[in-house]
Structures are given as C-alpha cells and as structure tokens.
PDB file of N, CA and C in Angstrom:
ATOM      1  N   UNK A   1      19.624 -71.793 -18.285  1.00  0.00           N
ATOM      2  CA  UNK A   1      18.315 -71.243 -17.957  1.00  0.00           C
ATOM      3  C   UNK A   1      18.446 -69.730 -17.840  1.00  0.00           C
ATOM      4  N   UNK A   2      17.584 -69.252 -18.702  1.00  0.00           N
ATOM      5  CA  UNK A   2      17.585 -67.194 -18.959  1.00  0.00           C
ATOM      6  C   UNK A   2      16.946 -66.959 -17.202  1.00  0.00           C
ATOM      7  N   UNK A   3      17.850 -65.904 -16.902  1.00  0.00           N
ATOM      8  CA  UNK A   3      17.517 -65.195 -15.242  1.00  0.00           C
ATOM      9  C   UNK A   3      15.916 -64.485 -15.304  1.00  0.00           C
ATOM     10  N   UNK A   4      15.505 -64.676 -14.502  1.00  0.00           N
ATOM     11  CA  UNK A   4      13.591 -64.223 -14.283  1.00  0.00           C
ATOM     12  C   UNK A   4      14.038 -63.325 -12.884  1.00  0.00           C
ATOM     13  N   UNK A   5      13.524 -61.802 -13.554  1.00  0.00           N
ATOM     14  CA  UNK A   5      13.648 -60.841 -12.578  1.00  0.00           C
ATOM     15  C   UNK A   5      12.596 -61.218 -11.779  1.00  0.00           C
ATOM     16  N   UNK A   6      12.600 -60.992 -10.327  1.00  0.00           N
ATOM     17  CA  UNK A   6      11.774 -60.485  -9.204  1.00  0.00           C
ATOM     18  C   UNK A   6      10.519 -59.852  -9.557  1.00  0.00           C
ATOM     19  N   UNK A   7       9.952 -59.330 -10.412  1.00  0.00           N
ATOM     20  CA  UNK A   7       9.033 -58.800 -10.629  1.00  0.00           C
ATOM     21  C   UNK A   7       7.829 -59.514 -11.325  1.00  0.00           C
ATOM     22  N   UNK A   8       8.382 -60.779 -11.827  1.00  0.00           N
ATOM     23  CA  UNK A   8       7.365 -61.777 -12.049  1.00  0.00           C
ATOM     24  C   UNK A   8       7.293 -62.543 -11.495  1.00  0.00           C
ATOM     25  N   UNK A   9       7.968 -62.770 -10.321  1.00  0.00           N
ATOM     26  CA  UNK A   9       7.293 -63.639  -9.137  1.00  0.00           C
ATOM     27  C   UNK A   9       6.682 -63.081  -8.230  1.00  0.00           C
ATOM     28  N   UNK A  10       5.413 -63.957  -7.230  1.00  0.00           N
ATOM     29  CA  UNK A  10       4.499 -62.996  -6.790  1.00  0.00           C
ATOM     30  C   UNK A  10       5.392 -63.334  -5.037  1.00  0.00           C
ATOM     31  N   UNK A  11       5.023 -61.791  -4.418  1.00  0.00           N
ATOM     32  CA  UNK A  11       5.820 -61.886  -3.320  1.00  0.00           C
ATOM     33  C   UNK A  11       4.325 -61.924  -1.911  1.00  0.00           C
ATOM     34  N   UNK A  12       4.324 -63.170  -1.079  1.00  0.00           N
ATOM     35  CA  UNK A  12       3.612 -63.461  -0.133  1.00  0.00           C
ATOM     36  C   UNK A  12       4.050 -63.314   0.693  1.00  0.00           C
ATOM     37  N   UNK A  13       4.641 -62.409   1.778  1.00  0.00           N
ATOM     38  CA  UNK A  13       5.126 -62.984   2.893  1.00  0.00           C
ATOM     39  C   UNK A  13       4.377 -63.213   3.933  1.00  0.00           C
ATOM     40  N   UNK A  14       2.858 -62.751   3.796  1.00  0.00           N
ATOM     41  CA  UNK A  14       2.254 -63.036   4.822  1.00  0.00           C
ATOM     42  C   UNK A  14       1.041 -63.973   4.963  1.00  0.00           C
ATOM     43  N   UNK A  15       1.628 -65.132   3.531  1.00  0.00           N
ATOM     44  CA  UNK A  15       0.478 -66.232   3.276  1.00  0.00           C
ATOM     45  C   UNK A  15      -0.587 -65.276   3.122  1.00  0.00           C
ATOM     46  N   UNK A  16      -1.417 -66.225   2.795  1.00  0.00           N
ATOM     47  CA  UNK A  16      -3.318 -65.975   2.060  1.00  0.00           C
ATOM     48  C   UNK A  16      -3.355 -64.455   3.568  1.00  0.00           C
ATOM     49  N   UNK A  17      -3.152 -63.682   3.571  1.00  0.00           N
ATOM     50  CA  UNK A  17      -3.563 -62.023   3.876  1.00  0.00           C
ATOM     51  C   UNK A  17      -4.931 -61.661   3.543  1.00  0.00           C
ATOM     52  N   UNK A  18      -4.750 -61.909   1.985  1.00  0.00           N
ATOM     53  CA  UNK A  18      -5.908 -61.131   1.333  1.00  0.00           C
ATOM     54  C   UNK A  18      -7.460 -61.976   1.883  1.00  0.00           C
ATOM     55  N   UNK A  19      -7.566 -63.218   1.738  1.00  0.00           N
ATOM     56  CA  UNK A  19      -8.696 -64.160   1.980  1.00  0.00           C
ATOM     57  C   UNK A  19      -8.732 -63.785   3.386  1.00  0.00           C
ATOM     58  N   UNK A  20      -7.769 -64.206   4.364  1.00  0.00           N
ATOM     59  CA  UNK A  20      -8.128 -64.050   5.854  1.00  0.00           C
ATOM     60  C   UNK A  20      -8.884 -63.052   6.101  1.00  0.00           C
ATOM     61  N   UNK A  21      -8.358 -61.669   5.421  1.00  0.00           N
ATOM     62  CA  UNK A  21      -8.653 -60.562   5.709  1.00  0.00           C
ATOM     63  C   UNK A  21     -10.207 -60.096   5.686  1.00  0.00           C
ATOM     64  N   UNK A  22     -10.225 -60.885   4.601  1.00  0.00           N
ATOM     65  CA  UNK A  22     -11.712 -60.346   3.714  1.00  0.00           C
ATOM     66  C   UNK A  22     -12.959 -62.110   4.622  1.00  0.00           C
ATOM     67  N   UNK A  23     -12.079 -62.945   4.794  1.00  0.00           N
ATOM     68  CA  UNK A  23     -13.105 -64.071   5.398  1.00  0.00           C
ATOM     69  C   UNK A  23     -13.348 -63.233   7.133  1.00  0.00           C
ATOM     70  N   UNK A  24     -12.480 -62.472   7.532  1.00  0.00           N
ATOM     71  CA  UNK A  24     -12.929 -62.118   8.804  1.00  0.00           C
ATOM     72  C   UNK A  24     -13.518 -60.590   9.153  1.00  0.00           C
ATOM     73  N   UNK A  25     -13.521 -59.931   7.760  1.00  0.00           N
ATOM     74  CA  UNK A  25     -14.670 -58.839   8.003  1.00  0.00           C
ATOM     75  C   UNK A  25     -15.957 -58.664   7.393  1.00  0.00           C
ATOM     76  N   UNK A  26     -15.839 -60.030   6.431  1.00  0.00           N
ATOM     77  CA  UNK A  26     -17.244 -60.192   5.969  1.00  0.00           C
ATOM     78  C   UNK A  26     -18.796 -59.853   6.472  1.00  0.00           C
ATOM     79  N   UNK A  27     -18.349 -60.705   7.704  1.00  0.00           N
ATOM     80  CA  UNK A  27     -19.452 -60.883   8.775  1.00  0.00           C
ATOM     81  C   UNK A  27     -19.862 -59.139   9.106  1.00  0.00           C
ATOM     82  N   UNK A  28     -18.912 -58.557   9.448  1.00  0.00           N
ATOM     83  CA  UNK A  28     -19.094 -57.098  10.052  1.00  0.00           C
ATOM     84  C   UNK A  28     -19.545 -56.413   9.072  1.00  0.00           C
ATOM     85  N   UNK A  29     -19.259 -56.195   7.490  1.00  0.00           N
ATOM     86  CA  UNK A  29     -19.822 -55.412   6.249  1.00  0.00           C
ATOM     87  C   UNK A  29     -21.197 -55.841   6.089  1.00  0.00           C
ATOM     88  N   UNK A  30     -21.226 -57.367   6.402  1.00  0.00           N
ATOM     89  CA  UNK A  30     -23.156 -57.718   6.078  1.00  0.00           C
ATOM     90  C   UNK A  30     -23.451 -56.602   7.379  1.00  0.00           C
ATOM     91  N   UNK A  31     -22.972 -57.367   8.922  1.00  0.00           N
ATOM     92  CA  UNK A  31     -23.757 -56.426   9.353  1.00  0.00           C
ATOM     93  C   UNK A  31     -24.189 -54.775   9.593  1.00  0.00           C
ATOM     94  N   UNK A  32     -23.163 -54.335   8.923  1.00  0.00           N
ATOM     95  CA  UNK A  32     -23.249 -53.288   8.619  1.00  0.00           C
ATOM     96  C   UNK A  32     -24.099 -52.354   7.741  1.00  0.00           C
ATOM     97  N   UNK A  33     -24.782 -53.382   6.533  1.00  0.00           N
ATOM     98  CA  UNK A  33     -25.188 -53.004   5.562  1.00  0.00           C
ATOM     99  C   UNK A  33     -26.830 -53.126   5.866  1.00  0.00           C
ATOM    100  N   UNK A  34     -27.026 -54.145   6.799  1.00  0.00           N
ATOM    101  CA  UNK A  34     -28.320 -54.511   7.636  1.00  0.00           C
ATOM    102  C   UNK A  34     -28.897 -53.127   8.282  1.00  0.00           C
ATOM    103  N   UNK A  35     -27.340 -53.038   9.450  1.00  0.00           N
ATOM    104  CA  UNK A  35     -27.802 -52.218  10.397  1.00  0.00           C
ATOM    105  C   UNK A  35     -28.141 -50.752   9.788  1.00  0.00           C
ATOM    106  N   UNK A  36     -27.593 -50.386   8.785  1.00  0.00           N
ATOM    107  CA  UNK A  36     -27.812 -48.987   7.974  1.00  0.00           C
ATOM    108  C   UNK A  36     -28.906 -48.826   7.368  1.00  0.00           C
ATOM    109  N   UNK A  37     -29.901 -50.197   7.216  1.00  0.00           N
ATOM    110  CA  UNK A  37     -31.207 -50.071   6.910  1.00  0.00           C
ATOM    111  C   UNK A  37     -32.307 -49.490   7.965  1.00  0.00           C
ATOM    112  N   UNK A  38     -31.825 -49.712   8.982  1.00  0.00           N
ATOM    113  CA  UNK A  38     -32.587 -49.476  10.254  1.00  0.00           C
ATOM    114  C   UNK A  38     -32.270 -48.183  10.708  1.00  0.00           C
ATOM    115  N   UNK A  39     -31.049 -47.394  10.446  1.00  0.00           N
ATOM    116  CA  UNK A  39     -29.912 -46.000  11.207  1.00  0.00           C
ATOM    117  C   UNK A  39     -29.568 -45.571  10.051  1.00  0.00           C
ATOM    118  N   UNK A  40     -28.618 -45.477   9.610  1.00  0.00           N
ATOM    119  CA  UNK A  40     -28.215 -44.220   8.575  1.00  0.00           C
ATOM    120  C   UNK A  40     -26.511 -45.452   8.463  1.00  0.00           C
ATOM    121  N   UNK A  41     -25.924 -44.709   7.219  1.00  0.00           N
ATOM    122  CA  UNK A  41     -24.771 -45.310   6.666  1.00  0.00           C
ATOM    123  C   UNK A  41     -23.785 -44.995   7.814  1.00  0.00           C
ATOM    124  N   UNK A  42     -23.858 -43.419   8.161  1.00  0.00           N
ATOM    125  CA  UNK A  42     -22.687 -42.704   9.071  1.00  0.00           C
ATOM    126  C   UNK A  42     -23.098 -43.796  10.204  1.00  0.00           C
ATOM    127  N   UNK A  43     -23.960 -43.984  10.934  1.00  0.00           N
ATOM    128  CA  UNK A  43     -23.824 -44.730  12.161  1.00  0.00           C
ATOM    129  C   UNK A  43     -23.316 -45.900  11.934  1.00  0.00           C
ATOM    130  N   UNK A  44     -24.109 -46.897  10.888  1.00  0.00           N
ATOM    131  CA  UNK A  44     -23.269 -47.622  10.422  1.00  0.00           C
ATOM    132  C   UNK A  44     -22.381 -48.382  10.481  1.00  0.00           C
ATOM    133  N   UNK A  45     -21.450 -47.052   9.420  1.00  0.00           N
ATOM    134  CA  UNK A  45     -19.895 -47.131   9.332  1.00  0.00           C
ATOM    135  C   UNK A  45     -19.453 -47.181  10.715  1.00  0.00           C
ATOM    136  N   UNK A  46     -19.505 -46.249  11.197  1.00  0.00           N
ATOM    137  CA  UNK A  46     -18.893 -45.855  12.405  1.00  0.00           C
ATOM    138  C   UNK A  46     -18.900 -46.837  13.192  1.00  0.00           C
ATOM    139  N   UNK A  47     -19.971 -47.837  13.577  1.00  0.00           N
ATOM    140  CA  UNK A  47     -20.441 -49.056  14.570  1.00  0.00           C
ATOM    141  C   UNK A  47     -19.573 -50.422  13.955  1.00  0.00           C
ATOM    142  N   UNK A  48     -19.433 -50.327  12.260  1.00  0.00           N
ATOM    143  CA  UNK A  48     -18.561 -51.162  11.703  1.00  0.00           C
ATOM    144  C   UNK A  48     -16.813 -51.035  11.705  1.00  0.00           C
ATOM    145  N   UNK A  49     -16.233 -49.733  12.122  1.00  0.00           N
ATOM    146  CA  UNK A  49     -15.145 -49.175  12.141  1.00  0.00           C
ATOM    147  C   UNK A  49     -15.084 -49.483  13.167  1.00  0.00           C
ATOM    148  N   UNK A  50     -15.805 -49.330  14.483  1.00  0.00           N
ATOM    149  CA  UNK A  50     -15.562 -49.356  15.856  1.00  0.00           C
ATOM    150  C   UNK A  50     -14.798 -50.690  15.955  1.00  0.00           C
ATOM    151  N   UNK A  51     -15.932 -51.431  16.035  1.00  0.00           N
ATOM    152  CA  UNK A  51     -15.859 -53.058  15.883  1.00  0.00           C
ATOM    153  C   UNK A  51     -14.279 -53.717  15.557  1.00  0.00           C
ATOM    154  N   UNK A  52     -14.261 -52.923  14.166  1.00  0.00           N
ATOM    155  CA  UNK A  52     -12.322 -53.364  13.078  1.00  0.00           C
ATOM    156  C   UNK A  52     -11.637 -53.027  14.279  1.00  0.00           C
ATOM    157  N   UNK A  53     -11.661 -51.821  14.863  1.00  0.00           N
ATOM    158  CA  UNK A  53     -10.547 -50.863  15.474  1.00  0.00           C
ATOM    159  C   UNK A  53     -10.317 -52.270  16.722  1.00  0.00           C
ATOM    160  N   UNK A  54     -11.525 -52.257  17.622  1.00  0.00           N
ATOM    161  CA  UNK A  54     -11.205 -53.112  18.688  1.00  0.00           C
ATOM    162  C   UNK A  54     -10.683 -54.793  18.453  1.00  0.00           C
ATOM    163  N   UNK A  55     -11.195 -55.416  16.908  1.00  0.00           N
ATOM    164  CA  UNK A  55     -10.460 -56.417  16.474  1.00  0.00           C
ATOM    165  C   UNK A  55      -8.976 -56.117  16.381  1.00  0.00           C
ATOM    166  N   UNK A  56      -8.809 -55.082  15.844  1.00  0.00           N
ATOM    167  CA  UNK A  56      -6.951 -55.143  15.798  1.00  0.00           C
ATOM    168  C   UNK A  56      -6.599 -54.235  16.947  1.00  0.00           C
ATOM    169  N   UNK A  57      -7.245 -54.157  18.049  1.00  0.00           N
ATOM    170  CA  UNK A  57      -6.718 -54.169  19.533  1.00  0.00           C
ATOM    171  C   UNK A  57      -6.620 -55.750  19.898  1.00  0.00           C
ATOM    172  N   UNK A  58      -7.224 -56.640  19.262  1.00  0.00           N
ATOM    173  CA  UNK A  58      -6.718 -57.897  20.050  1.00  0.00           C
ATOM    174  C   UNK A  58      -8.070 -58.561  20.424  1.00  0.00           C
ATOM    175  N   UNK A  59      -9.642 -57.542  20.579  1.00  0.00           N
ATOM    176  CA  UNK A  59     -10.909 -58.374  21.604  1.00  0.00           C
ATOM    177  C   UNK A  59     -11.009 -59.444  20.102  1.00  0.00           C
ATOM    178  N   UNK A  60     -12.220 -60.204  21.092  1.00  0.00           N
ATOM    179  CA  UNK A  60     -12.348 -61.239  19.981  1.00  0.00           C
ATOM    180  C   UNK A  60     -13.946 -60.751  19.518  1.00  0.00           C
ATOM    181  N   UNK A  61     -14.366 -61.756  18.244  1.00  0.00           N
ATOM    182  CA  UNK A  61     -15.374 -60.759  17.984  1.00  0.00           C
ATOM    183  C   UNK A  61     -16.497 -60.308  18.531  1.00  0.00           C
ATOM    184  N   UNK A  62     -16.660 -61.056  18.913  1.00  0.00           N
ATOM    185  CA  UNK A  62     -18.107 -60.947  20.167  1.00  0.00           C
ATOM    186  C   UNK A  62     -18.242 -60.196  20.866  1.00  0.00           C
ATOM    187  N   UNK A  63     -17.145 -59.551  21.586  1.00  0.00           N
ATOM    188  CA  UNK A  63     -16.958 -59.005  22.768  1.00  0.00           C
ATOM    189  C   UNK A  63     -16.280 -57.441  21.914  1.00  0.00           C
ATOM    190  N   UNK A  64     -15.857 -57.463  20.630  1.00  0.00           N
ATOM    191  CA  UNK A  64     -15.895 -56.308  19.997  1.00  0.00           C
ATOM    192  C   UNK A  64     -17.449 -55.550  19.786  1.00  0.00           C
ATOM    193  N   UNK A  65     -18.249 -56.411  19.067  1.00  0.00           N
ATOM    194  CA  UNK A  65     -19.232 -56.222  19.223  1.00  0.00           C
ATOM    195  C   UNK A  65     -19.962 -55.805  20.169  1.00  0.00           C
ATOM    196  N   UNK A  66     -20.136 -56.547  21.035  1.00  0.00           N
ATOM    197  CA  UNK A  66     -21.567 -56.230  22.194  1.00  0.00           C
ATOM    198  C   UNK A  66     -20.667 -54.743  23.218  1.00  0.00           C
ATOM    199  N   UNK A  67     -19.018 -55.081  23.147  1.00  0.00           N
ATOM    200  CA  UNK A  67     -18.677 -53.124  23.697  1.00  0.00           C
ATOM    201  C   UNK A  67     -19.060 -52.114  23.097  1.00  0.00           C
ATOM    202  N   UNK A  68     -18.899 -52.602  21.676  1.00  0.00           N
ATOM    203  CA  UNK A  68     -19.429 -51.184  20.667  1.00  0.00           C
ATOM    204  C   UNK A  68     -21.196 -50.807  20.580  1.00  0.00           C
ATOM    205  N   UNK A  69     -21.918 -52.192  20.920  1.00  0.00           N
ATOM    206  CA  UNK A  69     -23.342 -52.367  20.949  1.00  0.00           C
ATOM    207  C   UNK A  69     -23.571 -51.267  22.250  1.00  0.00           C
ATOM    208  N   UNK A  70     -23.234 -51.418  23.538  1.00  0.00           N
ATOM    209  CA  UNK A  70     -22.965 -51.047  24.426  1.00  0.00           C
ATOM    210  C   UNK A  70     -22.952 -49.507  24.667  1.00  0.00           C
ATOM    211  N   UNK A  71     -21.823 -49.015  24.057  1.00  0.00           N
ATOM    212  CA  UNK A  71     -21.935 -47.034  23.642  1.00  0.00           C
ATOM    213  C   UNK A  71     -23.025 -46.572  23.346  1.00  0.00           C
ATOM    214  N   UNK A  72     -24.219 -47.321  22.336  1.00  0.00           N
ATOM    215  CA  UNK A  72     -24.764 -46.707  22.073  1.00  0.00           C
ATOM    216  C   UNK A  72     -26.255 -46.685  22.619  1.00  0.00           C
ATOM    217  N   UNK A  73     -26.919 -45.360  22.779  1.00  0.00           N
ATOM    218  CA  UNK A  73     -27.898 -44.740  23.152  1.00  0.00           C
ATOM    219  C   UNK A  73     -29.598 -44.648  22.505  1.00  0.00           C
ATOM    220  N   UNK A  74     -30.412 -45.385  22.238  1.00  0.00           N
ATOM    221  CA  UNK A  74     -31.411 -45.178  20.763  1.00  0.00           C
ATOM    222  C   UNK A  74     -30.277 -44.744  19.998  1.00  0.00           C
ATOM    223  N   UNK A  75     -29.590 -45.942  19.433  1.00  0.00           N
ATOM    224  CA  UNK A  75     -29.277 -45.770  18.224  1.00  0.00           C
ATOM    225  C   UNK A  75     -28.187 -44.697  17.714  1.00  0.00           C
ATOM    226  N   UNK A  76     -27.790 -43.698  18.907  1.00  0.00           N
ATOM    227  CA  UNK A  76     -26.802 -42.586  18.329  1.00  0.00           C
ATOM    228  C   UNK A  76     -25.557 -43.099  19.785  1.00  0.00           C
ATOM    229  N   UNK A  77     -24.585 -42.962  19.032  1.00  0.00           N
ATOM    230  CA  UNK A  77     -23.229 -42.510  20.286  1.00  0.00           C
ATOM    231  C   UNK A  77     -22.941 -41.207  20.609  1.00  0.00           C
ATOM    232  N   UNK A  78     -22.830 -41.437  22.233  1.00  0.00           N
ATOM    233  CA  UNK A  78     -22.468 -40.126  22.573  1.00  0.00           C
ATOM    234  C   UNK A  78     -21.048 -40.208  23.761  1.00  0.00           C
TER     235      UNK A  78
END
C-alpha cells in the first residue's frame, strides 16, 4: 500500500467545531440583524459582540443576554 501524506487527511481534533459553533451563534446573528432594524448596525454589533464575549466567559445564554439588555439606556450604552 503507496504512503498517503498527512495533508490529505482531514485533521478534527475538536469534533464538529465548525456546526457547534455556527448552531450556537445563529440565534444571536438573527437577533442581531432584527435588532439593527430598530438601532443602527454599530449598536447592533456591539449588543451581538457583547453577548459572544460573555458566552465565552462561561454565562449561559439568557443571562448573557438580559446583562447586556441591561447596560443599555434608550437604546445607546453608556
């Protein structure tokens, strides 16, 4: 049997990554894309970034959410 370099096998080490990744910020890009209809993209983003940042601190999503809901003032953070 002819040797098959490393480079044509695909390297996973962290199982399905890509799907998890994208099945658990889905939710936050819709709402993001909602909430920018109502505010502007920059707030947005920023309310959707918040959110990521405190998910990979560890909160769960809910409670990422309604802290970041929380900061804000009509609609602007200060």
């Amino acid at each position: 049997m002819p040797y098959t370099p490393f480079y044509n096998q695909v390297y996973t080490p962290y199982g399905d990554l890509k799907s998890q990744t994208l099945r658990a910020i889905i939710p936050f890009v819709n709402y993001g894309l909602h909430e920018a209809a109502f505010t502007s993209y920059q707030h947005a983003l920023t309310e959707v970034a918040a959110i990521a940042y405190l998910l990979g601190k560890g909160f769960d999503p809910q409670t990422a959410y309604k802290t970041v809901e929380s900061w804000e003032v009509n609609e602007t953070f200060y």
